[in-house]
Structures are given as C-alpha cells and as structure tokens.
PDB file of N, CA and C in Angstrom:
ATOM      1  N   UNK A   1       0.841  -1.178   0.000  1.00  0.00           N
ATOM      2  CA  UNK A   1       0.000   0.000   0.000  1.00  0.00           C
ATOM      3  C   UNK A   1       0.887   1.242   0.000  1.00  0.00           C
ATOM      4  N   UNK A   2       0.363   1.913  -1.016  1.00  0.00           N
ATOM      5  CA  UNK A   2       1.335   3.601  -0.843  1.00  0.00           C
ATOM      6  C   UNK A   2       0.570   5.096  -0.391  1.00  0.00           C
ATOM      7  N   UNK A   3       1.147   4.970   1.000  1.00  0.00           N
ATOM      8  CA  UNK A   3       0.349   6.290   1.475  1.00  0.00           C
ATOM      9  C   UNK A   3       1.124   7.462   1.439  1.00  0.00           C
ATOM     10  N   UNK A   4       0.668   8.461   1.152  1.00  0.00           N
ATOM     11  CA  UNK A   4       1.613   9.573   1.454  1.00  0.00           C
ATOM     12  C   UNK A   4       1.833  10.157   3.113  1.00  0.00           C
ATOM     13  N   UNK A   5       3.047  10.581   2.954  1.00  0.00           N
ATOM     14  CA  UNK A   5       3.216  11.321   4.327  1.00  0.00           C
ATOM     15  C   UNK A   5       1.957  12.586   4.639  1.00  0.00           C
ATOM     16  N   UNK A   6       1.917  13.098   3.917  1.00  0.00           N
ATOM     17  CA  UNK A   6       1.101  14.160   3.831  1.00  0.00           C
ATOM     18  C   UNK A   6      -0.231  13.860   4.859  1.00  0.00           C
ATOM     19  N   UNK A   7      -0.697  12.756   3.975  1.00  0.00           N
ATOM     20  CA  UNK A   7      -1.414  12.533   4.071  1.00  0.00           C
ATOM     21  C   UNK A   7      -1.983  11.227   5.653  1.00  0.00           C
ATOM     22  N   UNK A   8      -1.112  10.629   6.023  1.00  0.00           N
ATOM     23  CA  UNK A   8      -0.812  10.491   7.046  1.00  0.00           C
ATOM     24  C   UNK A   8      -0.765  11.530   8.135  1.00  0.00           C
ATOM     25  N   UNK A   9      -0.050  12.093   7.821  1.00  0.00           N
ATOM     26  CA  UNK A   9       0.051  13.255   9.147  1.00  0.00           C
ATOM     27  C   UNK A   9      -1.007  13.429   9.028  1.00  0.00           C
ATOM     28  N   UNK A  10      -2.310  14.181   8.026  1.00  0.00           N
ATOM     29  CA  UNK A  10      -3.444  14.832   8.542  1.00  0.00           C
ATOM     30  C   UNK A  10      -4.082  13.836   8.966  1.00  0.00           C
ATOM     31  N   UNK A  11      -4.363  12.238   8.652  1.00  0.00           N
ATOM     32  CA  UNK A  11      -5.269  11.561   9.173  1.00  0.00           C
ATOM     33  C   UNK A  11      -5.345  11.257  11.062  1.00  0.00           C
ATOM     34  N   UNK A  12      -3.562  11.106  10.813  1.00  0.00           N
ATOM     35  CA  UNK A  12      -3.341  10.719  12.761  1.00  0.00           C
ATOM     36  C   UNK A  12      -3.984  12.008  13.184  1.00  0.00           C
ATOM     37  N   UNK A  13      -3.712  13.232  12.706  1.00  0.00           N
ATOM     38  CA  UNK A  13      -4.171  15.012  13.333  1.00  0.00           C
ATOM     39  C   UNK A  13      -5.387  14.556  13.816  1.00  0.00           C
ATOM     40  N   UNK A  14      -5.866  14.668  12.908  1.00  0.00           N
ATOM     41  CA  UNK A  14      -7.647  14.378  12.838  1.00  0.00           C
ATOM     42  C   UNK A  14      -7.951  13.697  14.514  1.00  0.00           C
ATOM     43  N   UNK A  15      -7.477  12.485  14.648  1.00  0.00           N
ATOM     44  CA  UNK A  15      -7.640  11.377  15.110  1.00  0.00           C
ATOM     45  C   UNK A  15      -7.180  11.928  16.598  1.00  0.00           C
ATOM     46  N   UNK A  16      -6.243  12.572  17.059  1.00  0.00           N
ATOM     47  CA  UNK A  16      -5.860  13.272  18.033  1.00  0.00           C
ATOM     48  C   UNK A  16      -6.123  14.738  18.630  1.00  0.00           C
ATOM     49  N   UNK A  17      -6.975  15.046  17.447  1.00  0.00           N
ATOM     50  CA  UNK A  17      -7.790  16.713  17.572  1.00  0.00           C
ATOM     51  C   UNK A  17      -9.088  15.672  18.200  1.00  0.00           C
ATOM     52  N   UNK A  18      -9.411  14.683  17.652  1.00  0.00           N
ATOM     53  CA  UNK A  18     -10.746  14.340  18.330  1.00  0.00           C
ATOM     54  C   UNK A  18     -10.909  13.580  19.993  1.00  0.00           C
ATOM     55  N   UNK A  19      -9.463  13.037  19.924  1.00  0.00           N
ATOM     56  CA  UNK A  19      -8.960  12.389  21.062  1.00  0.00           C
ATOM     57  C   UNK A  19      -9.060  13.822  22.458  1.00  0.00           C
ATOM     58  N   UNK A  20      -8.541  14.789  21.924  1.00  0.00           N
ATOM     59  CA  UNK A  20      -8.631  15.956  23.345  1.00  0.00           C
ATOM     60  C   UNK A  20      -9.716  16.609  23.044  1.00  0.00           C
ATOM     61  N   UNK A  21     -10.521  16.695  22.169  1.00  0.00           N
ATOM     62  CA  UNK A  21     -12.446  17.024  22.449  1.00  0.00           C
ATOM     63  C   UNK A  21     -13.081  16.309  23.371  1.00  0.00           C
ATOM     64  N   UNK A  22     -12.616  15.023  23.182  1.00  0.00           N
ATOM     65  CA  UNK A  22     -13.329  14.055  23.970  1.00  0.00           C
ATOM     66  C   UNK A  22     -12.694  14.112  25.712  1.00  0.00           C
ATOM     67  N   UNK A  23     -11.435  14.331  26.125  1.00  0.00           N
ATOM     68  CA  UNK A  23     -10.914  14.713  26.614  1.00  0.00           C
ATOM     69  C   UNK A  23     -11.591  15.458  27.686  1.00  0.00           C
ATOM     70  N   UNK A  24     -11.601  17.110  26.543  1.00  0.00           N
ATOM     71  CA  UNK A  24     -11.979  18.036  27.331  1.00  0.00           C
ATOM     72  C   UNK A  24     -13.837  17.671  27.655  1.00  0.00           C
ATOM     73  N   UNK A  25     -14.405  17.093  26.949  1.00  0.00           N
ATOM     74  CA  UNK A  25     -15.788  17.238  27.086  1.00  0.00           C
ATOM     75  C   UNK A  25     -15.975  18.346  26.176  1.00  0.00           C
ATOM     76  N   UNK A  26     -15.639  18.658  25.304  1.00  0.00           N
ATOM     77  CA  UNK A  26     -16.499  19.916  24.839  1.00  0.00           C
ATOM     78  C   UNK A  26     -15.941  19.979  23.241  1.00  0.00           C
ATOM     79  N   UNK A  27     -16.414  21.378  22.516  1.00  0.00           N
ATOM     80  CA  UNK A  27     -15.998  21.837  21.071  1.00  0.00           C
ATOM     81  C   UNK A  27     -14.683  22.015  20.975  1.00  0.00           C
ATOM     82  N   UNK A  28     -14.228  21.997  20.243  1.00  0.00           N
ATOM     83  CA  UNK A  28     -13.079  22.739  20.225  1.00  0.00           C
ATOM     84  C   UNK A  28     -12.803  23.261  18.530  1.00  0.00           C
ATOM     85  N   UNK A  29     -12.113  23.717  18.051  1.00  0.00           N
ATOM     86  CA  UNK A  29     -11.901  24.379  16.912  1.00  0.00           C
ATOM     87  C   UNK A  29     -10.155  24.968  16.244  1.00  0.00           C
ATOM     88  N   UNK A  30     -10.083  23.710  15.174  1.00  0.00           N
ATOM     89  CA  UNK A  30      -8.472  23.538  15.154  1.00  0.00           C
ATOM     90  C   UNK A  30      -8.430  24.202  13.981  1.00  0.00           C
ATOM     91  N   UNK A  31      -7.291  25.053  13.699  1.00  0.00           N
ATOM     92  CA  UNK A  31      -6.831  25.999  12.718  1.00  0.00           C
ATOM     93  C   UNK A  31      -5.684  24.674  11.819  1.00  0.00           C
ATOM     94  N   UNK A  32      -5.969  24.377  10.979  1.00  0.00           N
ATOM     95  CA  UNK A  32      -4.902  23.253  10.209  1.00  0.00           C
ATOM     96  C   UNK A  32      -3.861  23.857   9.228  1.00  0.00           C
ATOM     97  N   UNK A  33      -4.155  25.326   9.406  1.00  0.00           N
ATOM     98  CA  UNK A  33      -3.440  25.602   8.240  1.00  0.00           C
ATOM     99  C   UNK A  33      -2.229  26.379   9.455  1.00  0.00           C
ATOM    100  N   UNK A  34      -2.354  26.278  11.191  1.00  0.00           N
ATOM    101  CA  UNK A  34      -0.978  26.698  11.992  1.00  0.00           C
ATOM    102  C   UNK A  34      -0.984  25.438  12.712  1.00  0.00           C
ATOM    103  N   UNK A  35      -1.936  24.600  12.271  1.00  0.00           N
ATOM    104  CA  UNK A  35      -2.033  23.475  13.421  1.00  0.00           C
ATOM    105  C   UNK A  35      -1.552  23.512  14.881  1.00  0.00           C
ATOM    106  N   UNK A  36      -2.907  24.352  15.313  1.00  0.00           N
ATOM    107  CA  UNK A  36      -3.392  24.923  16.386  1.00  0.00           C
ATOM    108  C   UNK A  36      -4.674  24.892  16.515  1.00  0.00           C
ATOM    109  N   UNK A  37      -5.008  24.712  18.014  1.00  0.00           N
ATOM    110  CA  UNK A  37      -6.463  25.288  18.525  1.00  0.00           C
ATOM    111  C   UNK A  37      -6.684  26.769  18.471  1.00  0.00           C
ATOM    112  N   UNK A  38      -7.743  26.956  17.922  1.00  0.00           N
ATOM    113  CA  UNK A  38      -8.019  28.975  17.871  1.00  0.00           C
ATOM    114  C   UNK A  38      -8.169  29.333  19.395  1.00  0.00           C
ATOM    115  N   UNK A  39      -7.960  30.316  20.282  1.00  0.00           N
ATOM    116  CA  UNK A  39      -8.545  30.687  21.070  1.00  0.00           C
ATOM    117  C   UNK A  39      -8.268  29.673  22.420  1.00  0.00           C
ATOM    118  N   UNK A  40      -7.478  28.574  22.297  1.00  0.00           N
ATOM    119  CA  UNK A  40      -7.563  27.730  23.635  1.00  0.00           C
ATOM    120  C   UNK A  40      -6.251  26.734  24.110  1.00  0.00           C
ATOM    121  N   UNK A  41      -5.576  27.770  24.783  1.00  0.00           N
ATOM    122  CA  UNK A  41      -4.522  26.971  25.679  1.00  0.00           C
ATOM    123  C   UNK A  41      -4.469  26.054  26.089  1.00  0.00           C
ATOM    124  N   UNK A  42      -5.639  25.475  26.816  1.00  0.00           N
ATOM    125  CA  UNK A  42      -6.069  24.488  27.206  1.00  0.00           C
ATOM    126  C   UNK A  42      -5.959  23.249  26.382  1.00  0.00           C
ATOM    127  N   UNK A  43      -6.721  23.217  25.224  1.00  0.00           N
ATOM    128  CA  UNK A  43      -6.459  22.022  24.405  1.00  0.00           C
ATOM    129  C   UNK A  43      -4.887  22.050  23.550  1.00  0.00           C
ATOM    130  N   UNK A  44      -4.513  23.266  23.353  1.00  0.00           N
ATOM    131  CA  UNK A  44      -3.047  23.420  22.858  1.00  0.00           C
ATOM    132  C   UNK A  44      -1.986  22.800  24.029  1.00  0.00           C
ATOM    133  N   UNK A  45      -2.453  22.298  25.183  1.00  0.00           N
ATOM    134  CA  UNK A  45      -1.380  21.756  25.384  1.00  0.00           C
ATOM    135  C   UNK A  45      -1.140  20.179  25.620  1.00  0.00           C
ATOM    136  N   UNK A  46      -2.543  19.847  25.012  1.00  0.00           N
ATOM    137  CA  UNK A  46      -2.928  18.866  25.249  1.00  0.00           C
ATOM    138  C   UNK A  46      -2.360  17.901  23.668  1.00  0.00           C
ATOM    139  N   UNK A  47      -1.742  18.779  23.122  1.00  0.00           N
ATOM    140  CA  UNK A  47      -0.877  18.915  21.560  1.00  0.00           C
ATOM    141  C   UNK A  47      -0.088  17.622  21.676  1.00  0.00           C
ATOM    142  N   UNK A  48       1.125  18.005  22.861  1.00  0.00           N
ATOM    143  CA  UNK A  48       1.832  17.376  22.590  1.00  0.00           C
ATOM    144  C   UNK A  48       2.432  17.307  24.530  1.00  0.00           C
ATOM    145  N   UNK A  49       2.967  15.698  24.716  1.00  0.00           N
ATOM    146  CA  UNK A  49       3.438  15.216  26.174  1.00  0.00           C
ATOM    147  C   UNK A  49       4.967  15.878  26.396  1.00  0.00           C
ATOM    148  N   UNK A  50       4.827  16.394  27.548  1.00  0.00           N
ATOM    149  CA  UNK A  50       6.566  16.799  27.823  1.00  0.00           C
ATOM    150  C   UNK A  50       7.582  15.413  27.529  1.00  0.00           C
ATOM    151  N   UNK A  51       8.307  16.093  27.315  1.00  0.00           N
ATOM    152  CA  UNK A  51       9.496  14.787  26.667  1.00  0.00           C
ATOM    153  C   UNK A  51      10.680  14.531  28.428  1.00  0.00           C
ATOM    154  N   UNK A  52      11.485  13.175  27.864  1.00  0.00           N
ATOM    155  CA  UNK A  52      12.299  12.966  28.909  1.00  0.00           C
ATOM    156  C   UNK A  52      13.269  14.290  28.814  1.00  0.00           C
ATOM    157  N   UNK A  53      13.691  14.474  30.146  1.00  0.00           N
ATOM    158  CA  UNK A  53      15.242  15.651  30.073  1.00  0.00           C
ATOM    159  C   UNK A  53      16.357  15.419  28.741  1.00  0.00           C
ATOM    160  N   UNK A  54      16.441  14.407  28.696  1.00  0.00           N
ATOM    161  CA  UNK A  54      17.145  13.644  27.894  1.00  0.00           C
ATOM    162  C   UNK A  54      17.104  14.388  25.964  1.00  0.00           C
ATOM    163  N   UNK A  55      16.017  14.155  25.882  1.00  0.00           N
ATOM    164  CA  UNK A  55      15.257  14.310  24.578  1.00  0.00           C
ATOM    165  C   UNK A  55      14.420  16.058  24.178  1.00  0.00           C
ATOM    166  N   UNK A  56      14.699  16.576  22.999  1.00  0.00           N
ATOM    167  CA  UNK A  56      13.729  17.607  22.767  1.00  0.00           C
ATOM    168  C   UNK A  56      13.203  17.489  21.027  1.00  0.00           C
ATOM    169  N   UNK A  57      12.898  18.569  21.430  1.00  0.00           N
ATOM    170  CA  UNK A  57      12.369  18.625  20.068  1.00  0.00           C
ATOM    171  C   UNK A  57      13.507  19.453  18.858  1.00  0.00           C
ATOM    172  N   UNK A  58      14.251  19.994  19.593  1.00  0.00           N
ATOM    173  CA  UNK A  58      15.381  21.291  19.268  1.00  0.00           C
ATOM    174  C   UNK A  58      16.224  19.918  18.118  1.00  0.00           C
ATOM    175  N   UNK A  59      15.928  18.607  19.342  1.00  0.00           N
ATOM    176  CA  UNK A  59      17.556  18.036  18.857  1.00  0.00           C
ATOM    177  C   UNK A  59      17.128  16.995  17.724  1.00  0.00           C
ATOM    178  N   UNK A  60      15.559  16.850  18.189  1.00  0.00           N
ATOM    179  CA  UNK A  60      15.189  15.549  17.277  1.00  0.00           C
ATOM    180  C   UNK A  60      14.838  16.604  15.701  1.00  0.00           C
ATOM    181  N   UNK A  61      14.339  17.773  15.770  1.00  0.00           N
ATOM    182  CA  UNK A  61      14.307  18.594  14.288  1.00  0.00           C
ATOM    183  C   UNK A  61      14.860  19.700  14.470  1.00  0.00           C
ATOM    184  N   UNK A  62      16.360  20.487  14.226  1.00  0.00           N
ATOM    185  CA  UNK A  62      16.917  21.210  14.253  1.00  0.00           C
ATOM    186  C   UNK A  62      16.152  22.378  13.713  1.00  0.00           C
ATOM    187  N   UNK A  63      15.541  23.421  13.802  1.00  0.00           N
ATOM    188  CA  UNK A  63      15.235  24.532  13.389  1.00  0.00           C
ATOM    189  C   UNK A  63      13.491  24.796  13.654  1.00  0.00           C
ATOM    190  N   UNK A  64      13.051  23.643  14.429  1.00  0.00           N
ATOM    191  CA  UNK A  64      11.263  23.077  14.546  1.00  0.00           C
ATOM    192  C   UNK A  64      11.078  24.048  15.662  1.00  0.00           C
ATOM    193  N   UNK A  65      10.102  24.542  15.854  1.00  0.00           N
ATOM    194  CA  UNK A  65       9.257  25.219  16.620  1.00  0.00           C
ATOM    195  C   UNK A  65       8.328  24.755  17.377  1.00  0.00           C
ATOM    196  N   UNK A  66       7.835  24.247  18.564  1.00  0.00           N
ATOM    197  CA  UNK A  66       7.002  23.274  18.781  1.00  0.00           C
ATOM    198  C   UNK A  66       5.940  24.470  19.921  1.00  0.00           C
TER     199      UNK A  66
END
C-alpha cells in the first residue's frame, strides 16, 4: 500500500484533535493551516506530552518550533 506522508500526518491530526475534544468534554476548533487550537490553551497543550530531560524537540528537528 502507498500512502503519502502528507497525508498520514493529517489523518493521525484528525484522530488526536478528536482524542482531546473528547478529553476536554467539549468543542473545540483547530486551525490546520498553523495546526493549532483557535482561542484555547487548554487544548493546545494537550498537543503534545513533555518529553524525557534527555530528549527535545530542538535536537530531534533542528530549526522546529514546537
């Protein structure tokens, strides 16, 4: 089977934007084109798990913004 990356990434998104709705109990409303929640800290941090001391994001994609 040939999937694209692309296209992968948006399906897991999807799948994990719905995972912290359910979460929070409530709406929420994701901007895909900054892949971000509009308006809510709350579910933005629910984005992504703190990493070990060990590990970042700096080192695993040099120039990434997280």
């Amino acid at each position: 089977t040939i999937y694209l990356p692309e296209s992968g990434h948006r399906t897991s998104s999807l799948l994990h934007i719905g995972n912290i709705a359910l979460k929070l109990n409530r709406k929420i409303i994701w901007d895909p084109l900054n892949e971000r929640f509009i308006n809510d800290p709350e579910a933005d941090k629910l984005r992504k798990k703190e990493m070990r001391k060990k590990w970042s994001y700096s080192k695993i994609c040099p120039g990434y913004e997280y």
